[in-house]
N, C-alpha and C. Protein backbone atom coordinates (compact mmCIF):
# COMPACT_ATOMS: atom_id res chain seq x y z
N UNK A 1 0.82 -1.19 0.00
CA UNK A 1 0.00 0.00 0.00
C UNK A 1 0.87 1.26 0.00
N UNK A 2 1.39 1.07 0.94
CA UNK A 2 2.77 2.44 1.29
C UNK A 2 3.33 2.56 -0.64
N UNK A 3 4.12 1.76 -1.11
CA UNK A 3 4.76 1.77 -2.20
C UNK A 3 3.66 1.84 -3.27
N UNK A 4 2.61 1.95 -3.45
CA UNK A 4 1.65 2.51 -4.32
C UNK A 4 1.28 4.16 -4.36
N UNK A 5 1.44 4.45 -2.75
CA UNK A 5 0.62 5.79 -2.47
C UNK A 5 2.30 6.42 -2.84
N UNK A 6 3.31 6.16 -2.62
CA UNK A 6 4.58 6.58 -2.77
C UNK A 6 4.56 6.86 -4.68
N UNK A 7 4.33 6.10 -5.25
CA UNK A 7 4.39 5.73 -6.51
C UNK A 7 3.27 6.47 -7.43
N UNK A 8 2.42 7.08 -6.79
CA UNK A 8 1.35 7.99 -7.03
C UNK A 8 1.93 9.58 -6.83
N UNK A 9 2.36 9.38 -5.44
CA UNK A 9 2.95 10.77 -4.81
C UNK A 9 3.90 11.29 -6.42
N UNK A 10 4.53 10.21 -6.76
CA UNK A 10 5.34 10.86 -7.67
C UNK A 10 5.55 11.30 -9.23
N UNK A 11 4.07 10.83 -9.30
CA UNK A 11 4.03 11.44 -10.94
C UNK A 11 4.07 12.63 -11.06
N UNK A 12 4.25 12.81 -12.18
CA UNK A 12 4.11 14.31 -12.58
C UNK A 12 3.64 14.77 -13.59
N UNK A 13 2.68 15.98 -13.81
CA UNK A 13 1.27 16.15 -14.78
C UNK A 13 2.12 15.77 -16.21
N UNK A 14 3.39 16.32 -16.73
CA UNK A 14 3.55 16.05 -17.99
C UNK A 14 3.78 14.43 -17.92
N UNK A 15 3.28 13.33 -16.90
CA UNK A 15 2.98 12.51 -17.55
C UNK A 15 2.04 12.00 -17.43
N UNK A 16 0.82 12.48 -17.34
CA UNK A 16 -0.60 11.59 -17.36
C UNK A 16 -0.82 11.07 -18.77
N UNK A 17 -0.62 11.61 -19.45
CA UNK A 17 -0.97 11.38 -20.97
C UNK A 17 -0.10 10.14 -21.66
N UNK A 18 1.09 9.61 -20.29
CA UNK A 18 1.92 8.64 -21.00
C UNK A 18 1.17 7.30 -21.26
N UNK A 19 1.47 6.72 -22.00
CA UNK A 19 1.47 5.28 -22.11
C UNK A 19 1.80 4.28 -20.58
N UNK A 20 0.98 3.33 -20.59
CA UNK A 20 1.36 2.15 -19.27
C UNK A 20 1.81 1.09 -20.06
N UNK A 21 2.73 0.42 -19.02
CA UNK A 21 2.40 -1.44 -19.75
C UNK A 21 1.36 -2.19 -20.27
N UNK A 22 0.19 -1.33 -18.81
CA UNK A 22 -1.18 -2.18 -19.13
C UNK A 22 -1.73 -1.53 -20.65
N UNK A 23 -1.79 -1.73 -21.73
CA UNK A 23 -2.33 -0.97 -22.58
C UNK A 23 -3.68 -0.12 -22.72
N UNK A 24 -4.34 -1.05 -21.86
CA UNK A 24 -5.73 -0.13 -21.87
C UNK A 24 -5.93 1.32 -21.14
N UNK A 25 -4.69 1.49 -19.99
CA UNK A 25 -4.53 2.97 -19.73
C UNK A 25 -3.33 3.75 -20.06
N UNK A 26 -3.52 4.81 -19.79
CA UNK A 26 -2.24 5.48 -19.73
C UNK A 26 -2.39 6.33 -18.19
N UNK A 27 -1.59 6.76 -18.27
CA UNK A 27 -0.99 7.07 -16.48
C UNK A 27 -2.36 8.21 -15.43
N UNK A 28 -2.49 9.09 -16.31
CA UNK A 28 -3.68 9.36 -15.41
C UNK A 28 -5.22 8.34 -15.39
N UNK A 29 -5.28 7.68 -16.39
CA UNK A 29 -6.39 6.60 -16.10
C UNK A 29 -6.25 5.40 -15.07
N UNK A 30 -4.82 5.00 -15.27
CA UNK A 30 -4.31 4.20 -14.55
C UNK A 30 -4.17 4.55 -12.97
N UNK A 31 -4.08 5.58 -12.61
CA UNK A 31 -3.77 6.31 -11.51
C UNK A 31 -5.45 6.28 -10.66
N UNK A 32 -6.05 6.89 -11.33
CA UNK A 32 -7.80 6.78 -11.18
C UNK A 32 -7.88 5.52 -10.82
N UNK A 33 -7.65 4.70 -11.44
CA UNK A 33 -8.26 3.06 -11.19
C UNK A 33 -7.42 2.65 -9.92
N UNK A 34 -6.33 2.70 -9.56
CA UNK A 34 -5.23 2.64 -8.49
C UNK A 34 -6.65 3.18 -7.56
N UNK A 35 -6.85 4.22 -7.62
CA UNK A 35 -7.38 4.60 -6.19
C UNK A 35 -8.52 4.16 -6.05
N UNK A 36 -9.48 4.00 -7.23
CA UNK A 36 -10.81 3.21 -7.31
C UNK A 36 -10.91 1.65 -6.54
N UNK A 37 -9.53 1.25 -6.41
CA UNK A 37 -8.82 -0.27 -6.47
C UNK A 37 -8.76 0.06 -5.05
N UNK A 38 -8.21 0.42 -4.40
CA UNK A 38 -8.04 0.49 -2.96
C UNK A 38 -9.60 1.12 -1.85
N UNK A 39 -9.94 1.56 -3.13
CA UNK A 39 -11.75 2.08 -2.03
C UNK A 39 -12.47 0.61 -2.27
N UNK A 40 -12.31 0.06 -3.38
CA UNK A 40 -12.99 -1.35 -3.57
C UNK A 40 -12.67 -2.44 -2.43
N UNK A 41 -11.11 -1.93 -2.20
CA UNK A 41 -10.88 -3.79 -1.10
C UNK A 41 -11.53 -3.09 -0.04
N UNK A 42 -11.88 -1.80 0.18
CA UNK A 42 -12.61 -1.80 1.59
C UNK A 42 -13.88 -2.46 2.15
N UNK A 43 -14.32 -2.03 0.44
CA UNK A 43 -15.95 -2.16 0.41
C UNK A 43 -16.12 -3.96 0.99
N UNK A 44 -15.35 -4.42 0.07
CA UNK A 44 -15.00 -6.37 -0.01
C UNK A 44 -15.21 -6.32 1.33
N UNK A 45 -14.09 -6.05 1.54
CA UNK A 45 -13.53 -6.86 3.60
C UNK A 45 -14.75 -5.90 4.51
N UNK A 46 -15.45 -5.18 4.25
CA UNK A 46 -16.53 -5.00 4.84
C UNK A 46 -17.93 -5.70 4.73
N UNK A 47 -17.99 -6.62 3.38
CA UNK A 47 -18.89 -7.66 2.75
C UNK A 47 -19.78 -6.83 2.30
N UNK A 48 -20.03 -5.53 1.80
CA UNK A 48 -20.76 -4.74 0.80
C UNK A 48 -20.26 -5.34 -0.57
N UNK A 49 -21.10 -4.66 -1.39
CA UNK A 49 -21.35 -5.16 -2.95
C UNK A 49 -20.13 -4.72 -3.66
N UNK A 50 -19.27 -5.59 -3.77
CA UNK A 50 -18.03 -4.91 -4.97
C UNK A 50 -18.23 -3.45 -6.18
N UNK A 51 -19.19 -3.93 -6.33
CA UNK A 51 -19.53 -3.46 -7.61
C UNK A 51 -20.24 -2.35 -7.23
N UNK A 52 -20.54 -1.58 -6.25
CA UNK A 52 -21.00 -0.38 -5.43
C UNK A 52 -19.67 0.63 -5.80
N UNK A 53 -18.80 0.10 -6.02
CA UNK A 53 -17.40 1.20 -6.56
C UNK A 53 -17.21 1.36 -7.84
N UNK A 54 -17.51 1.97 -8.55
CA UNK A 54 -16.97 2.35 -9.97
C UNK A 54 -15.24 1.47 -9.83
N UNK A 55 -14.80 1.46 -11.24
CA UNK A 55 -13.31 1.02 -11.46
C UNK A 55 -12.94 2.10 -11.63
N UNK A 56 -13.51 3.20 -11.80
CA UNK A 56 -12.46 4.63 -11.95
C UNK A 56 -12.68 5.50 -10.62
N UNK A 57 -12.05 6.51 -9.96
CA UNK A 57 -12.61 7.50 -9.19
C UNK A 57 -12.18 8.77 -10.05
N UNK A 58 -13.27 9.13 -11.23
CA UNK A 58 -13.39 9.86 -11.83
C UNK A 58 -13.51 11.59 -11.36
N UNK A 59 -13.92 11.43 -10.24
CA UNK A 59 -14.21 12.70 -9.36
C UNK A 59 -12.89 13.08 -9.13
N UNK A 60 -11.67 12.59 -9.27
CA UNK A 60 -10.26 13.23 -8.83
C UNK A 60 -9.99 13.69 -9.68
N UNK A 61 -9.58 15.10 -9.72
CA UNK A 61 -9.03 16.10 -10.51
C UNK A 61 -7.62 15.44 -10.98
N UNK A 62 -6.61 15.81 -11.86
CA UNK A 62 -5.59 15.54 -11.91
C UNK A 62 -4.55 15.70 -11.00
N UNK A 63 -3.85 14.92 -10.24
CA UNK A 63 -2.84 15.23 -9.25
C UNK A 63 -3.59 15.08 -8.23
N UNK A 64 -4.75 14.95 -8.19
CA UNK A 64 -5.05 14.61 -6.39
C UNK A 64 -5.61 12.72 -6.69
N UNK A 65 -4.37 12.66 -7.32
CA UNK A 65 -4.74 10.20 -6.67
C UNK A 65 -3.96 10.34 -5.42
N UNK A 66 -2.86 10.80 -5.40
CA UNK A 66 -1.95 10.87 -4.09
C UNK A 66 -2.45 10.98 -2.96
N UNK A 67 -3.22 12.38 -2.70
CA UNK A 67 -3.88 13.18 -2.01
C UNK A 67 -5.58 11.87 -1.76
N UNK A 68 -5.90 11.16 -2.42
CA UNK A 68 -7.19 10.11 -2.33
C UNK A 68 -6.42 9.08 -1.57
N UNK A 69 -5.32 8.63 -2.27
CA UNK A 69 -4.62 7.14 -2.05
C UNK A 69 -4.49 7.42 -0.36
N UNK A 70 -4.20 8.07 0.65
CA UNK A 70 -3.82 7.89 1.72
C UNK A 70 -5.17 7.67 2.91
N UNK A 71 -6.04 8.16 2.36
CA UNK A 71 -7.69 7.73 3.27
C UNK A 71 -7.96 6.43 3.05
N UNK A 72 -7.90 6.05 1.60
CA UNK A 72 -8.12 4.82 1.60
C UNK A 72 -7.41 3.76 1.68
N UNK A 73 -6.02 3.92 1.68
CA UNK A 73 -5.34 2.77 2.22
C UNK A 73 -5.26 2.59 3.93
N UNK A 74 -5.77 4.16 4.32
CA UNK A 74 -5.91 3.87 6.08
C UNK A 74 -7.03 3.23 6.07
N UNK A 75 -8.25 2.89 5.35
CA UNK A 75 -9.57 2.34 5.59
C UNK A 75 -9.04 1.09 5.40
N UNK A 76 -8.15 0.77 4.04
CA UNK A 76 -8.37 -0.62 4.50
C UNK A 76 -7.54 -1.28 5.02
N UNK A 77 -6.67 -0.59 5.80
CA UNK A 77 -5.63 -1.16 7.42
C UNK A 77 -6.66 -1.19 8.33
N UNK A 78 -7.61 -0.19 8.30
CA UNK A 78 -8.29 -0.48 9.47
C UNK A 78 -9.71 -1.82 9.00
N UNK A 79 -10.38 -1.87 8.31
CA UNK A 79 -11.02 -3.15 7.96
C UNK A 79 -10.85 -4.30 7.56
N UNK A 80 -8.99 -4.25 7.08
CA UNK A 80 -8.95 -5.78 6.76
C UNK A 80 -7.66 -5.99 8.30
N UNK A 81 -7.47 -5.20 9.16
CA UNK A 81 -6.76 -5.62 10.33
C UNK A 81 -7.24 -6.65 11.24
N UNK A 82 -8.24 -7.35 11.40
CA UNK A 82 -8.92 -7.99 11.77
C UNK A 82 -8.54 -9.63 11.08
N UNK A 83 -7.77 -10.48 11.82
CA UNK A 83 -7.25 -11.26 10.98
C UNK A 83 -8.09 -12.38 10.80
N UNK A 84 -9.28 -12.43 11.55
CA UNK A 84 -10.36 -13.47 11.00
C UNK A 84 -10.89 -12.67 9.52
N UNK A 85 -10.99 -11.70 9.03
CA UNK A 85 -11.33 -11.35 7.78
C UNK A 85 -10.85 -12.58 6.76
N UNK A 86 -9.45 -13.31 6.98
CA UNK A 86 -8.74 -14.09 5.93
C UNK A 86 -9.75 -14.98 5.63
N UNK A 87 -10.41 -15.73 6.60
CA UNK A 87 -10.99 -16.99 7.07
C UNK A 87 -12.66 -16.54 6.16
N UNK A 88 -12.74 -15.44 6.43
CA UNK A 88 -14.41 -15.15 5.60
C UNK A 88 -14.21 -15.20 4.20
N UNK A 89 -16.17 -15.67 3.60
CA UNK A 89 -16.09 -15.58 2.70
C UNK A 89 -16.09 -14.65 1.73
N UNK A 90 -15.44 -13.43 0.76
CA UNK A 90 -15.95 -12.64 0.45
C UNK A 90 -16.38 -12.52 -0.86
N UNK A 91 -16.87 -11.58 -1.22
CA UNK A 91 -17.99 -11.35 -2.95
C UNK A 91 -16.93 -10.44 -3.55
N UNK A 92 -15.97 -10.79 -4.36
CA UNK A 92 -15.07 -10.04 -5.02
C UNK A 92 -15.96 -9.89 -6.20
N UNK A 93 -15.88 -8.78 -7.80
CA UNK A 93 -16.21 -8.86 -8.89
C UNK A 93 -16.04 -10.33 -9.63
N UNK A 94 -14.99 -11.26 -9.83
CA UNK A 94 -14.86 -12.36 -10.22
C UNK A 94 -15.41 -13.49 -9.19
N UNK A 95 -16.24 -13.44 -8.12
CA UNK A 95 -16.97 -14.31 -7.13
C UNK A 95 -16.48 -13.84 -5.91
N UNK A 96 -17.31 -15.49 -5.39
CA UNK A 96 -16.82 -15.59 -3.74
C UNK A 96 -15.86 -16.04 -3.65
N UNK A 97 -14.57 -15.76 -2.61
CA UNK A 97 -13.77 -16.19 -2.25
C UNK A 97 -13.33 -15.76 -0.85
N UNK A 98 -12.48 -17.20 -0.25
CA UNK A 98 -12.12 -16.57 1.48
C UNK A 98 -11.21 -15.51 1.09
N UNK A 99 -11.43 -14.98 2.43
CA UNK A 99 -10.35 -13.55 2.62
C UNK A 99 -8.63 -13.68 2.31
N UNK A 100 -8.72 -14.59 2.48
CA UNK A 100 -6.86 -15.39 2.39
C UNK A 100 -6.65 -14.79 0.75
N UNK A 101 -7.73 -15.18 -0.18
CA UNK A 101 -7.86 -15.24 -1.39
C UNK A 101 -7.94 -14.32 -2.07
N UNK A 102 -8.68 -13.10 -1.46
CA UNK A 102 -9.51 -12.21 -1.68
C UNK A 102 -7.55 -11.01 -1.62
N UNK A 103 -7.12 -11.52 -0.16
CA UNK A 103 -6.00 -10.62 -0.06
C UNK A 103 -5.20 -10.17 -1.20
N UNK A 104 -4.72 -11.88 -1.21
CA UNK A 104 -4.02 -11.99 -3.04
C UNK A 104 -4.02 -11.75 -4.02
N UNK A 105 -5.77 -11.46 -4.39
CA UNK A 105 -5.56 -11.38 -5.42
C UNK A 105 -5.87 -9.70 -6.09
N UNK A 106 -5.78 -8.67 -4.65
CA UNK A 106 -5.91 -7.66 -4.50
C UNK A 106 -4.08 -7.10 -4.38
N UNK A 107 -3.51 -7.76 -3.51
CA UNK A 107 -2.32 -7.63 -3.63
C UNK A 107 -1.76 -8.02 -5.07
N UNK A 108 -1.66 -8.92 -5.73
CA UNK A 108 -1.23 -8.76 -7.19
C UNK A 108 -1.71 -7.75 -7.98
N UNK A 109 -2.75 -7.41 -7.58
CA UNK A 109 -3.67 -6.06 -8.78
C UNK A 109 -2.84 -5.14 -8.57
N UNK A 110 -2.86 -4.92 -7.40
CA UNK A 110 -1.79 -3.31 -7.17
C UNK A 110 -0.51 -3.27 -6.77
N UNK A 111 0.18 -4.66 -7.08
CA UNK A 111 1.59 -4.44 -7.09
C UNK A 111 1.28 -4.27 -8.75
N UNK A 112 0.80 -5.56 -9.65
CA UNK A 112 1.14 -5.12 -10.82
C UNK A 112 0.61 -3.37 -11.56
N UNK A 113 -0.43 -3.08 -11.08
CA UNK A 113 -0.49 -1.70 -11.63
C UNK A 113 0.71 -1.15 -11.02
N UNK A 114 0.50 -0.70 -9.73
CA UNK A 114 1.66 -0.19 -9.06
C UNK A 114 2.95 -0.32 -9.99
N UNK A 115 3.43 -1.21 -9.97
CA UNK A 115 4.24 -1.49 -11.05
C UNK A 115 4.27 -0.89 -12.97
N UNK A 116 3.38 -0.84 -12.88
CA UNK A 116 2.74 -0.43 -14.69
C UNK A 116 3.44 0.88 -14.38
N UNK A 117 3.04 1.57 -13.21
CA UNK A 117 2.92 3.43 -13.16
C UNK A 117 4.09 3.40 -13.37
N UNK A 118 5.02 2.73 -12.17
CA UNK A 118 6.26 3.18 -11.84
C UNK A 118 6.75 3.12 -13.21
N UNK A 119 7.13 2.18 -14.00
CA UNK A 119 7.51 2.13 -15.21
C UNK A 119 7.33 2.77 -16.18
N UNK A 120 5.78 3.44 -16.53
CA UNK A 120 5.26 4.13 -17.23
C UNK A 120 6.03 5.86 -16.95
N UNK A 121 6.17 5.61 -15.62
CA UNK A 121 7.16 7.30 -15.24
C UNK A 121 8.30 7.47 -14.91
N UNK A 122 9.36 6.05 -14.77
CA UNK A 122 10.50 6.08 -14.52
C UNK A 122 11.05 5.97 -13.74
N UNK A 123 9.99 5.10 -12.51
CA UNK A 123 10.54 5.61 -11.17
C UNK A 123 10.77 3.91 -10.64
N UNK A 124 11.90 3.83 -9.74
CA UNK A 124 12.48 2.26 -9.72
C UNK A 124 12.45 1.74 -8.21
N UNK A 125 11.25 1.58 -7.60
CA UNK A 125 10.71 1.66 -6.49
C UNK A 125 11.50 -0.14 -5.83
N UNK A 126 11.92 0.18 -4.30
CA UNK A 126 12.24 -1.21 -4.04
C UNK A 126 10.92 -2.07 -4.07
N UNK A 127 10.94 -3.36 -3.89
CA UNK A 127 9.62 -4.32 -4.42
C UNK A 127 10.34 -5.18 -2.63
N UNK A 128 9.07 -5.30 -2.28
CA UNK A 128 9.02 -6.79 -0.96
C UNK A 128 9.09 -8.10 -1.81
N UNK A 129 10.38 -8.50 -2.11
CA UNK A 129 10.64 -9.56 -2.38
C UNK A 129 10.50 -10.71 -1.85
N UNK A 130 9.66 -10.92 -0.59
CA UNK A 130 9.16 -11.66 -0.30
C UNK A 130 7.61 -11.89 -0.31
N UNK A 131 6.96 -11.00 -0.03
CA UNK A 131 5.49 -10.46 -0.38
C UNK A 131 4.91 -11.23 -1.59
N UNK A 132 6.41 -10.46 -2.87
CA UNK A 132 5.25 -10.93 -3.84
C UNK A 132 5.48 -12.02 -4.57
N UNK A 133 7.10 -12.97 -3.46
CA UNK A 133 6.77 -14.20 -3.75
C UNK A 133 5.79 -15.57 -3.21
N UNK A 134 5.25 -14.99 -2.16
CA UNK A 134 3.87 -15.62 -1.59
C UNK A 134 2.55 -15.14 -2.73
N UNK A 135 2.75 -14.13 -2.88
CA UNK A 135 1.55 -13.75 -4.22
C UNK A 135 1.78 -14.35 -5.50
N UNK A 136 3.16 -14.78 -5.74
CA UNK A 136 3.42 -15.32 -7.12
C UNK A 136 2.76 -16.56 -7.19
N UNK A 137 2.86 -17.33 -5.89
CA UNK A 137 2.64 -18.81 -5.36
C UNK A 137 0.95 -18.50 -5.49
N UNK A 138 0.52 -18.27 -5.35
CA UNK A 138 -1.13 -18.11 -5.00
C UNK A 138 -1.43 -17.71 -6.53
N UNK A 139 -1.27 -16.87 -6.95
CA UNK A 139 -1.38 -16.02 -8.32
C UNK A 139 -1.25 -17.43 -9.64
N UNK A 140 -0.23 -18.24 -9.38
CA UNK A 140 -0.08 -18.93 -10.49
C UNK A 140 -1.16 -20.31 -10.29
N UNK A 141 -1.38 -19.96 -8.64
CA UNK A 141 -2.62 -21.30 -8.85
C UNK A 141 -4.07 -20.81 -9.19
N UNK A 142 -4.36 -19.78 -9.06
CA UNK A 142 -5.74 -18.82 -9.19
C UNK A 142 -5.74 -18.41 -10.87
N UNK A 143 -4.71 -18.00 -11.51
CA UNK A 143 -4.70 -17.77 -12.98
C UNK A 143 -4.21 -18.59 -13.30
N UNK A 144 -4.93 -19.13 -14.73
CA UNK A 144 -4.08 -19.92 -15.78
C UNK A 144 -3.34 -19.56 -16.32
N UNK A 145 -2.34 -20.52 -17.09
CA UNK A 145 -1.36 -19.79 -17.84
C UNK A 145 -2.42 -19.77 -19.32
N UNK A 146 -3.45 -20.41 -19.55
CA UNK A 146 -4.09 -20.67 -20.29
C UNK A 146 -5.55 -19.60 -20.43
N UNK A 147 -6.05 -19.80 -21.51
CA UNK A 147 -7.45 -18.95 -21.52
C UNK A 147 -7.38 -17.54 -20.91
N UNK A 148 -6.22 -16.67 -21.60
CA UNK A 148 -6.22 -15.48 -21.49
C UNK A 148 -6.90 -13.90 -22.14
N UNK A 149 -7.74 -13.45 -21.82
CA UNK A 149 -8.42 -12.86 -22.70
C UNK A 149 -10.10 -12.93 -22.15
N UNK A 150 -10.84 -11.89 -22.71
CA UNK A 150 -12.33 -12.43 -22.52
C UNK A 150 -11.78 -11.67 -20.93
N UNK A 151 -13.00 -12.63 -19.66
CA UNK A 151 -13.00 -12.27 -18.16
C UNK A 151 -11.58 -12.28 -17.93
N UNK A 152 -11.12 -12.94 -18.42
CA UNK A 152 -9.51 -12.60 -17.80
C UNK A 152 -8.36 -11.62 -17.97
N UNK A 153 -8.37 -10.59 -17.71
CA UNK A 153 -7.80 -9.15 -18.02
C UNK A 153 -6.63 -9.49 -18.08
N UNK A 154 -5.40 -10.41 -18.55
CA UNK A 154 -4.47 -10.63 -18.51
C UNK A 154 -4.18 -11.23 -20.19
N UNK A 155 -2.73 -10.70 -20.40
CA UNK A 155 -1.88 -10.84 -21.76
C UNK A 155 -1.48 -12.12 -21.64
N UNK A 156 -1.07 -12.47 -22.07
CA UNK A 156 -0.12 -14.10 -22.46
C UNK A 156 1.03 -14.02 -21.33
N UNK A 157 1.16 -15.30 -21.38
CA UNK A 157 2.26 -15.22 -19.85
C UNK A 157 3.71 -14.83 -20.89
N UNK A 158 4.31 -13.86 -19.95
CA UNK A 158 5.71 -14.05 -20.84
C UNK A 158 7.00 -14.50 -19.94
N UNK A 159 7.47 -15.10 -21.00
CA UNK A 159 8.42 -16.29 -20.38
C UNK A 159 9.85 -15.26 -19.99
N UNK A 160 10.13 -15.42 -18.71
CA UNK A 160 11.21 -15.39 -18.18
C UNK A 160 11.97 -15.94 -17.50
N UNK A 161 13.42 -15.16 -17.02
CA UNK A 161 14.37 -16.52 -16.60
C UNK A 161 13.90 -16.78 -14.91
N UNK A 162 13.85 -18.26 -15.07
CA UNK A 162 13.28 -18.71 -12.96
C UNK A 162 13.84 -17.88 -11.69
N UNK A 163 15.10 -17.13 -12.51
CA UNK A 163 15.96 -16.72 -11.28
C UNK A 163 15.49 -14.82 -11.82
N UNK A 164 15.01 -14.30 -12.61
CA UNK A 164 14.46 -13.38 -12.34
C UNK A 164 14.08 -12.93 -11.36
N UNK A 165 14.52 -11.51 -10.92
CA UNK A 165 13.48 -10.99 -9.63
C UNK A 165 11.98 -11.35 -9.40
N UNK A 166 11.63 -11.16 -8.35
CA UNK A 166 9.93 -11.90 -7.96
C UNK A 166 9.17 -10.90 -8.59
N UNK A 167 9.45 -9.64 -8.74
CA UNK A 167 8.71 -8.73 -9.32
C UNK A 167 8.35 -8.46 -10.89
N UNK A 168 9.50 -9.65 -11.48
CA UNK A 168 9.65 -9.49 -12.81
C UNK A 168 8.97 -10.81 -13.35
N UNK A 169 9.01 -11.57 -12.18
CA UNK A 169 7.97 -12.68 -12.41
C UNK A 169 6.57 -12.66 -12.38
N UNK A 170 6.45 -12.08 -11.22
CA UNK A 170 4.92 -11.55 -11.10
C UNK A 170 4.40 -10.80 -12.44
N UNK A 171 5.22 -9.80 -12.73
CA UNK A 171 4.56 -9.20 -13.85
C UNK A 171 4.28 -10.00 -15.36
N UNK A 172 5.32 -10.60 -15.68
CA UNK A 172 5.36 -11.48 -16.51
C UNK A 172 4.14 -12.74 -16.87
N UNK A 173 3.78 -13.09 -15.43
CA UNK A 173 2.87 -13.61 -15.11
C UNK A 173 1.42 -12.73 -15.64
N UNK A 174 1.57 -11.87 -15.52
CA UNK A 174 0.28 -10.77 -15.95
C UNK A 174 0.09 -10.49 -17.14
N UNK A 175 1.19 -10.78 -17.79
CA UNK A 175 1.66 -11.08 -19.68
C UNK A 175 2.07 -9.50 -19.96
N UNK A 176 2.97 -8.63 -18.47
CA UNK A 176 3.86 -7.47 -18.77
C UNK A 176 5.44 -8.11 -19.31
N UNK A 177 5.79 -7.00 -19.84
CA UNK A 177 7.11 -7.61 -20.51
C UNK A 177 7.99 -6.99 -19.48
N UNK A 178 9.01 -7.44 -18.60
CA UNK A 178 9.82 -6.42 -17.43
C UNK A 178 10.57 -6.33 -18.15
């Protein structure tokens, strides 16, 4: 969370208009959805309707995701702190799943955007190399490497070397090219 709201803090207006990895945004859309993404896991781990959140928070002017990103990553320290949350079932957009599940696959969303930005603006943020090799582990059993496309918002896996950083795996996994 910290290294997202950090990674937000640091764009700068001449680059909203850039290009992302993810192709479908570029950096101020991408930025919008970042913060849309973090009001959503609240809604989840509170067991309200996913889908009660837009995917964009369109209401943010340019330059204030930074200025959004820090309320809502304190909301959801404070609603998913509760460590029986893991154990519940919750109603993500792609179904039900326990909270264990639900964590993961919220944590891969916004390391890999997180990741898209940083790249998209130049900025070479350290990565919890352990973090997101427990997410890689979960991530590769929850996505196929197969049937990409359609519900599955993900590119083709691209092949890299095993001893790659975890972060370059993860992404790769998302069918980003690191």
């Amino acid at each position: 969370m910290e290294l997202a709201g950090r990674t937000l803090a640091a764009v700068r207006p001449e680059q909203y208009d850039a290009p992302t990895p993810c192709e479908e945004f570029d950096v101020r859309r991408l930025s919008s959805h970042l913060v849309a993404v973090v009001r959503r896991i609240s809604v989840i781990g509170r067991g309200e309707d996913p889908f009660s959140v837009p995917s964009f928070a369109d209401e943010i002017a340019d330059g204030g995701w930074a200025a959004a990103w820090g309320p809502g990553a304190r909301e959801v320290a404070q609603v998913w702190g509760d460590p029986g949350i893991l154990g519940r079932q919750l109603r993500l957009p792609i179904g039900v799943l326990p909270g264990a599940a639900a964590a993961a696959v919220y944590t891969h969303e916004l390391t890999v955007h997180t990741w898209d930005l940083a790249t998209a603006t130049g900025q070479a943020p350290e990565w919890d190399a352990a973090l997101i090799e427990r997410v890689i582990g979960v991530v590769r059993r929850a996505l196929p490497a197969e049937s990409r496309g359609g519900r599955i918002p993900f590119g083709e896996v691209v092949t890299v070397d095993p001893g790659a950083p975890a972060i370059d795996r993860l992404v790769a996994w998302a069918g980003r090219r690191p």
